[in-house]
Structure formats: structure tokens, C-alpha cells
PDB file of N, CA and C in Angstrom:
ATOM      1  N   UNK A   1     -25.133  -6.937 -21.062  1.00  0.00           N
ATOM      2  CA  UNK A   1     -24.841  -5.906 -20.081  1.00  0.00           C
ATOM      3  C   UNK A   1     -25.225  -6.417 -18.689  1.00  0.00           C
ATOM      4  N   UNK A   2     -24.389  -6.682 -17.871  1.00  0.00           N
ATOM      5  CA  UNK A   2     -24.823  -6.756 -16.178  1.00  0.00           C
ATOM      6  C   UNK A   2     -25.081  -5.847 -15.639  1.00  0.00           C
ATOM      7  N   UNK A   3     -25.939  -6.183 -14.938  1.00  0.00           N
ATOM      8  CA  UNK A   3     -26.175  -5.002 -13.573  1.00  0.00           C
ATOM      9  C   UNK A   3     -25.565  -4.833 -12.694  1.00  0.00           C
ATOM     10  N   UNK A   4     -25.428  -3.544 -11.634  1.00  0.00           N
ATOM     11  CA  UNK A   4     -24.999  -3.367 -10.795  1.00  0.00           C
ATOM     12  C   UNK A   4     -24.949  -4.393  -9.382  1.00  0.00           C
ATOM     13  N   UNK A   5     -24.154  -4.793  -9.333  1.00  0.00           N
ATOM     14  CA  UNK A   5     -24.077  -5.794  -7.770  1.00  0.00           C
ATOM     15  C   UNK A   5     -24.370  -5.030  -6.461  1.00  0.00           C
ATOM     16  N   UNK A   6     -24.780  -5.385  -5.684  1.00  0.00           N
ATOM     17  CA  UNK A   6     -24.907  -4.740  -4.018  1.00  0.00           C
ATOM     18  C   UNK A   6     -23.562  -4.754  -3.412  1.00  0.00           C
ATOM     19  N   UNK A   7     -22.490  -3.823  -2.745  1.00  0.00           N
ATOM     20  CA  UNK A   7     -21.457  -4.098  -1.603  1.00  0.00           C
ATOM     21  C   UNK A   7     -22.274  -5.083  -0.705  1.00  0.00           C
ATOM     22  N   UNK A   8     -21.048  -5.857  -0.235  1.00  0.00           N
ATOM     23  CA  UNK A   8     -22.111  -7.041   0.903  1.00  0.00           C
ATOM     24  C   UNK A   8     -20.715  -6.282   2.083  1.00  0.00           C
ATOM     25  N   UNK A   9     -19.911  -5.572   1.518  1.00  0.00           N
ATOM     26  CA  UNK A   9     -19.111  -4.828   2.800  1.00  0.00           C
ATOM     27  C   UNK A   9     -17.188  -5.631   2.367  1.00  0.00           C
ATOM     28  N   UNK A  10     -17.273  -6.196   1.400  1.00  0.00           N
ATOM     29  CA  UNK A  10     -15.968  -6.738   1.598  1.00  0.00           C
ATOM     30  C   UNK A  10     -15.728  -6.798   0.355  1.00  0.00           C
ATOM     31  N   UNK A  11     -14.542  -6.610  -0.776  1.00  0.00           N
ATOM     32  CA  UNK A  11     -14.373  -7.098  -1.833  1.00  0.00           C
ATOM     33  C   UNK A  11     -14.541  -8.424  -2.533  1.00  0.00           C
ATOM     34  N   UNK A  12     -15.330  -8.488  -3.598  1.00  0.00           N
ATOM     35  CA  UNK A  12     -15.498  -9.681  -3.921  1.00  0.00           C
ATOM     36  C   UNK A  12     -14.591 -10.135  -4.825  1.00  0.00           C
ATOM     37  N   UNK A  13     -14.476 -11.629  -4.720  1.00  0.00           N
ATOM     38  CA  UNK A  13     -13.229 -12.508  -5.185  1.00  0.00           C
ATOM     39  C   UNK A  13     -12.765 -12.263  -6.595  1.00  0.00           C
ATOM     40  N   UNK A  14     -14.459 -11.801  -7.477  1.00  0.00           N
ATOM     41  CA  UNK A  14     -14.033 -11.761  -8.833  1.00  0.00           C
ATOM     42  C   UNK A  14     -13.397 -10.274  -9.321  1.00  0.00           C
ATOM     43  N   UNK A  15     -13.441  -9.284  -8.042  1.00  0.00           N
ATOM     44  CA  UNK A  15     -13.061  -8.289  -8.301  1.00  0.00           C
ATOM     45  C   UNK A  15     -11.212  -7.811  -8.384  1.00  0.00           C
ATOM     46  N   UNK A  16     -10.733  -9.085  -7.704  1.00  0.00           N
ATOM     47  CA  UNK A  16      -9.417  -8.683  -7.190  1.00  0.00           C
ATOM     48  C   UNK A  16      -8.248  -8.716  -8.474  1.00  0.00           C
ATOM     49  N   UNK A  17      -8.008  -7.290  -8.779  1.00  0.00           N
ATOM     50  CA  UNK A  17      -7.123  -7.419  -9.373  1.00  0.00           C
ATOM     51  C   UNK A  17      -7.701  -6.105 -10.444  1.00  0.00           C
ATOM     52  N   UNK A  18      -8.866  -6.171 -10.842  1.00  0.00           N
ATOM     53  CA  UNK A  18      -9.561  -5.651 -11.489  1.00  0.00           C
ATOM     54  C   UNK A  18      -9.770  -3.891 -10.974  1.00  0.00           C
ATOM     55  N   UNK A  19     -10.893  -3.433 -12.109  1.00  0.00           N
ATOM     56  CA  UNK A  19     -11.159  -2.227 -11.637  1.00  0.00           C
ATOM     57  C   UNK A  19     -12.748  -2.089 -12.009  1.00  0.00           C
ATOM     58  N   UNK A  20     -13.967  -1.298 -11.184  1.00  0.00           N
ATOM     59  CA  UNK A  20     -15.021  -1.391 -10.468  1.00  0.00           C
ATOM     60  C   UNK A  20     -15.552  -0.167 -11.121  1.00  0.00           C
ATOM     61  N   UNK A  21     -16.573  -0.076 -11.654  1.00  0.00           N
ATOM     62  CA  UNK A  21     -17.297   1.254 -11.620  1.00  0.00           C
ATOM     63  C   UNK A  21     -18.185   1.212 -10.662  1.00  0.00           C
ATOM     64  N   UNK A  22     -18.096   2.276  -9.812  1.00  0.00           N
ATOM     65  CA  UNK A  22     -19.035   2.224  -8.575  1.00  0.00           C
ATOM     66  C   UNK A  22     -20.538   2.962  -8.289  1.00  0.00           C
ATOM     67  N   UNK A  23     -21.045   3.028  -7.800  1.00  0.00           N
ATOM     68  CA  UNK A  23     -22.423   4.075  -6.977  1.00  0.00           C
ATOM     69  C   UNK A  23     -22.186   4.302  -4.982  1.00  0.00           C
ATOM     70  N   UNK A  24     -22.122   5.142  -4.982  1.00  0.00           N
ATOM     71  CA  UNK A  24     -21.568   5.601  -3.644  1.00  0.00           C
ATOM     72  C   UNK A  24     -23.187   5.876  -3.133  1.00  0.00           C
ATOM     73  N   UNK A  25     -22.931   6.055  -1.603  1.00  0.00           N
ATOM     74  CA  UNK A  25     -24.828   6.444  -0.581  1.00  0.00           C
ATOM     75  C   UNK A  25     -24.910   7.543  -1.087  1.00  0.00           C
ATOM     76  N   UNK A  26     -24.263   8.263  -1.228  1.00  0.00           N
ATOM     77  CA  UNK A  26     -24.615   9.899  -1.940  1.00  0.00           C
ATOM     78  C   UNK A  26     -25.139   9.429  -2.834  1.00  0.00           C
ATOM     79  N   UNK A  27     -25.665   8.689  -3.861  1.00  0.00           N
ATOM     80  CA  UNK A  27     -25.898   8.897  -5.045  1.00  0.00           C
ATOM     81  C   UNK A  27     -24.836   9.193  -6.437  1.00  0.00           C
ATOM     82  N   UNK A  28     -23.982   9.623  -6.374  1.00  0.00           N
ATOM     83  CA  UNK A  28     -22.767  10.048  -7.121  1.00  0.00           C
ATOM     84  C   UNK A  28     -22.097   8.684  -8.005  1.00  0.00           C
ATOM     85  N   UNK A  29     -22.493   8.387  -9.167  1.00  0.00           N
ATOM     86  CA  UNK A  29     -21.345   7.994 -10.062  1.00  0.00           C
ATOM     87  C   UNK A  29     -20.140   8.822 -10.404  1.00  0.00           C
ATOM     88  N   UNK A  30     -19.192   7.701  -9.844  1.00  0.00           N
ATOM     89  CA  UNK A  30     -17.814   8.461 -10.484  1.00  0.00           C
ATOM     90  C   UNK A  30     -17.921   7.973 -11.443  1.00  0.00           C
ATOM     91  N   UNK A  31     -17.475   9.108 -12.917  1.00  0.00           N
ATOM     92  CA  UNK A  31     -16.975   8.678 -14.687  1.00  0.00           C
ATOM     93  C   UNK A  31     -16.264   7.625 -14.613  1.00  0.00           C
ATOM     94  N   UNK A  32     -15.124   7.477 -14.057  1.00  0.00           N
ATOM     95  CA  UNK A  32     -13.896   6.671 -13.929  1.00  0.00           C
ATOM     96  C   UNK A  32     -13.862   5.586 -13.625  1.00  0.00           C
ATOM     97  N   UNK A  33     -13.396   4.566 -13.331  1.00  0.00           N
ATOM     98  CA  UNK A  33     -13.465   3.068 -12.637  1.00  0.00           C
ATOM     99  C   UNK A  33     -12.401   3.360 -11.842  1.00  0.00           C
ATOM    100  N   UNK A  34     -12.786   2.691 -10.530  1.00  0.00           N
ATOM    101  CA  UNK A  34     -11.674   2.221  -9.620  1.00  0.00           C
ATOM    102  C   UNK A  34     -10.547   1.213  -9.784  1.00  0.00           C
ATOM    103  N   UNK A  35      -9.565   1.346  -9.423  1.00  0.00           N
ATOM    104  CA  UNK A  35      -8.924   0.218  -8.623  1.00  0.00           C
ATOM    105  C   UNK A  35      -9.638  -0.981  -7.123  1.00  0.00           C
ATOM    106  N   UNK A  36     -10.214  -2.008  -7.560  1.00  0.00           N
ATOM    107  CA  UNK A  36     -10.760  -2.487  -6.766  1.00  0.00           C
ATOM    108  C   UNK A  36     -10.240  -3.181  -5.717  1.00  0.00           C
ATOM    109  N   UNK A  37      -8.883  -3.124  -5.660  1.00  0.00           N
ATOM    110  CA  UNK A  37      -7.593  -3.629  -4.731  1.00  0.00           C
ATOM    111  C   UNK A  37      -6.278  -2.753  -4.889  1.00  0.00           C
ATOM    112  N   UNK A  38      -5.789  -3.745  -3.840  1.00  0.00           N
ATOM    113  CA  UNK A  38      -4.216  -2.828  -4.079  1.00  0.00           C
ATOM    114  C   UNK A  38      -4.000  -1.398  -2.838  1.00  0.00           C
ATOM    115  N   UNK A  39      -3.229  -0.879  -3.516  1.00  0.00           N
ATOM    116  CA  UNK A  39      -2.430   0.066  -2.974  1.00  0.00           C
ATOM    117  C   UNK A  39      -3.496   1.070  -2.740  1.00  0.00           C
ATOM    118  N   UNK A  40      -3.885   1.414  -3.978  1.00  0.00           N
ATOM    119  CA  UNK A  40      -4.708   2.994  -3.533  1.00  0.00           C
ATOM    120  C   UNK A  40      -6.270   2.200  -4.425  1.00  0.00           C
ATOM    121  N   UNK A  41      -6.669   1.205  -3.820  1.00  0.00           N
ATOM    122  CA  UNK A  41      -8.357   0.317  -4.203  1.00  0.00           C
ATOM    123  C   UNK A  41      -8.656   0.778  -3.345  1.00  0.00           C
ATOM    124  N   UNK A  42     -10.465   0.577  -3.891  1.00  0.00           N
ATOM    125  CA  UNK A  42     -11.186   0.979  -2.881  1.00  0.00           C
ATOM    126  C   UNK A  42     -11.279   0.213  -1.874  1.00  0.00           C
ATOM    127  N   UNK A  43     -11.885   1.173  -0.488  1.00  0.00           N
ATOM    128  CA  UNK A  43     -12.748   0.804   0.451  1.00  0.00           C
ATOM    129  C   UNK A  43     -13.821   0.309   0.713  1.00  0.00           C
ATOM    130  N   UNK A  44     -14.115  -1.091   0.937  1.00  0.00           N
ATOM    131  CA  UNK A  44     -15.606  -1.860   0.830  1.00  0.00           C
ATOM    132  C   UNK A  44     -16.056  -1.877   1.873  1.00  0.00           C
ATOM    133  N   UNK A  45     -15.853  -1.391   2.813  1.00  0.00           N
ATOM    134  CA  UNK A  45     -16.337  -1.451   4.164  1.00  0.00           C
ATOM    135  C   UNK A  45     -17.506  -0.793   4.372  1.00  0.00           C
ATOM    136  N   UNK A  46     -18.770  -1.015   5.393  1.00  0.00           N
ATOM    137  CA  UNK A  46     -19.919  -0.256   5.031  1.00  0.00           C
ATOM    138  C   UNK A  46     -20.061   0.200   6.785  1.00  0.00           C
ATOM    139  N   UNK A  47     -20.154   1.455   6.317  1.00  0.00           N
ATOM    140  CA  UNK A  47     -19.765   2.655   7.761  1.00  0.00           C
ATOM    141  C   UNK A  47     -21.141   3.524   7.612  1.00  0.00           C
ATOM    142  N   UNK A  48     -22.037   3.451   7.125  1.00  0.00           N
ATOM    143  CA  UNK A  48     -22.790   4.461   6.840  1.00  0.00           C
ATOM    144  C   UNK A  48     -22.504   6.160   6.091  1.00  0.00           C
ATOM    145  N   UNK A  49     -21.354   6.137   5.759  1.00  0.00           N
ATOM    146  CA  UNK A  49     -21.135   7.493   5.473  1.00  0.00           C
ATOM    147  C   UNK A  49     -21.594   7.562   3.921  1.00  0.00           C
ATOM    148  N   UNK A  50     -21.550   8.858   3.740  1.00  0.00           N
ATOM    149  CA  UNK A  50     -22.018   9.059   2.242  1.00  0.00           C
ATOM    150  C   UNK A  50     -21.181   7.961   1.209  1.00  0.00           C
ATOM    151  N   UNK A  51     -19.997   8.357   1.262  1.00  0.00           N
ATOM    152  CA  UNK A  51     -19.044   7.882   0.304  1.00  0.00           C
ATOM    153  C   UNK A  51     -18.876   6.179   0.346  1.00  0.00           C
ATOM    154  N   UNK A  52     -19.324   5.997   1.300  1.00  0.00           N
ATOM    155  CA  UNK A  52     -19.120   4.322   0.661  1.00  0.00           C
ATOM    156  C   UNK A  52     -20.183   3.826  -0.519  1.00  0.00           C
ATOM    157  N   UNK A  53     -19.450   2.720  -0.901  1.00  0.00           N
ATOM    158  CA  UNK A  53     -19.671   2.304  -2.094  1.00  0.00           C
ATOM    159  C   UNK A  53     -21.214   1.388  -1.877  1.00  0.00           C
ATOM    160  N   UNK A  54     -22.122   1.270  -2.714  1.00  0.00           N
ATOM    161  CA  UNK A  54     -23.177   1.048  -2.025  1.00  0.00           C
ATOM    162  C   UNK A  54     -23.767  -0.242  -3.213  1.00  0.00           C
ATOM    163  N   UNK A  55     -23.018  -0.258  -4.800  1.00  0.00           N
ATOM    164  CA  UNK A  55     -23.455  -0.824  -6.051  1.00  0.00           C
ATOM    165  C   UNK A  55     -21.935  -1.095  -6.543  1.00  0.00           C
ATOM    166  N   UNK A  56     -21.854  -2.135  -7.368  1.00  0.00           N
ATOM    167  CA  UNK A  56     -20.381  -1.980  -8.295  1.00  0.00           C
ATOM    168  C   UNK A  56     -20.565  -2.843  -9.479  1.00  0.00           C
ATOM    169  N   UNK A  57     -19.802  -2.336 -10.388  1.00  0.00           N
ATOM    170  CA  UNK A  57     -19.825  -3.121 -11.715  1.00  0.00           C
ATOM    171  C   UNK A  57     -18.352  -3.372 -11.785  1.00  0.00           C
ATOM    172  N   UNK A  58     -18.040  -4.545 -12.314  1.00  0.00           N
ATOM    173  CA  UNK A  58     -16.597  -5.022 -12.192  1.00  0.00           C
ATOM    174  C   UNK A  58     -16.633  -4.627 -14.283  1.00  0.00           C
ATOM    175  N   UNK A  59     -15.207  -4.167 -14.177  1.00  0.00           N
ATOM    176  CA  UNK A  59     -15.248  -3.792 -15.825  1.00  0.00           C
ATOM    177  C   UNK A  59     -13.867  -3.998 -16.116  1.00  0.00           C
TER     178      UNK A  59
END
């Protein structure tokens, strides 16, 4: 089992293509996995707001 990775603010290489279970600044696990690219992937950018992604597990 791996652990959760840190956002460093940009998608990482091994993620592309894939899909991400995340931890957002709120605290909030989404059930679901992301799309970690693409059309409707997430946002890795780090803005301070709640909702960015703050941990990710590539799955």
C-alpha cells in the first residue's frame, strides 16, 4: 500500500493519463478517483483555497 504523495502544484508525470484519489485543504476525501488529466482532470495548481488538492494517490 503507498502513501499519500504531497501536490508540489503541477501534475506529476506518473499521473498522466491515470486517475488520483485525492485529499483537498478542507480536509474532505472524495469516495471517487479523479481524472488526473484531460478534459475535465483535475486542477493541481496551489491557490490557497479550500478545494485544492493538497495529497494524491495515483490508482
Amino acid at each position: 500500500m503507498t502513501l499519500p504523495q504531497p501536490n508540489t502544484g503541477r501534475r506529476p508525470e506518473a499521473a498522466a493519463g491515470k486517475r488520483v484519489n485525492v485529499t483537498l485543504r478542507n480536509g474532505m476525501r472524495p469516495a471517487e478517483s479523479w481524472a488526473a488529466d484531460g478534459r475535465a482532470g483535475c486542477n493541481w495548481s496551489l491557490n490557497g483555497h479550500p478545494f485544492d488538492i493538497t495529497h494524491f494517490k495515483i490508482v
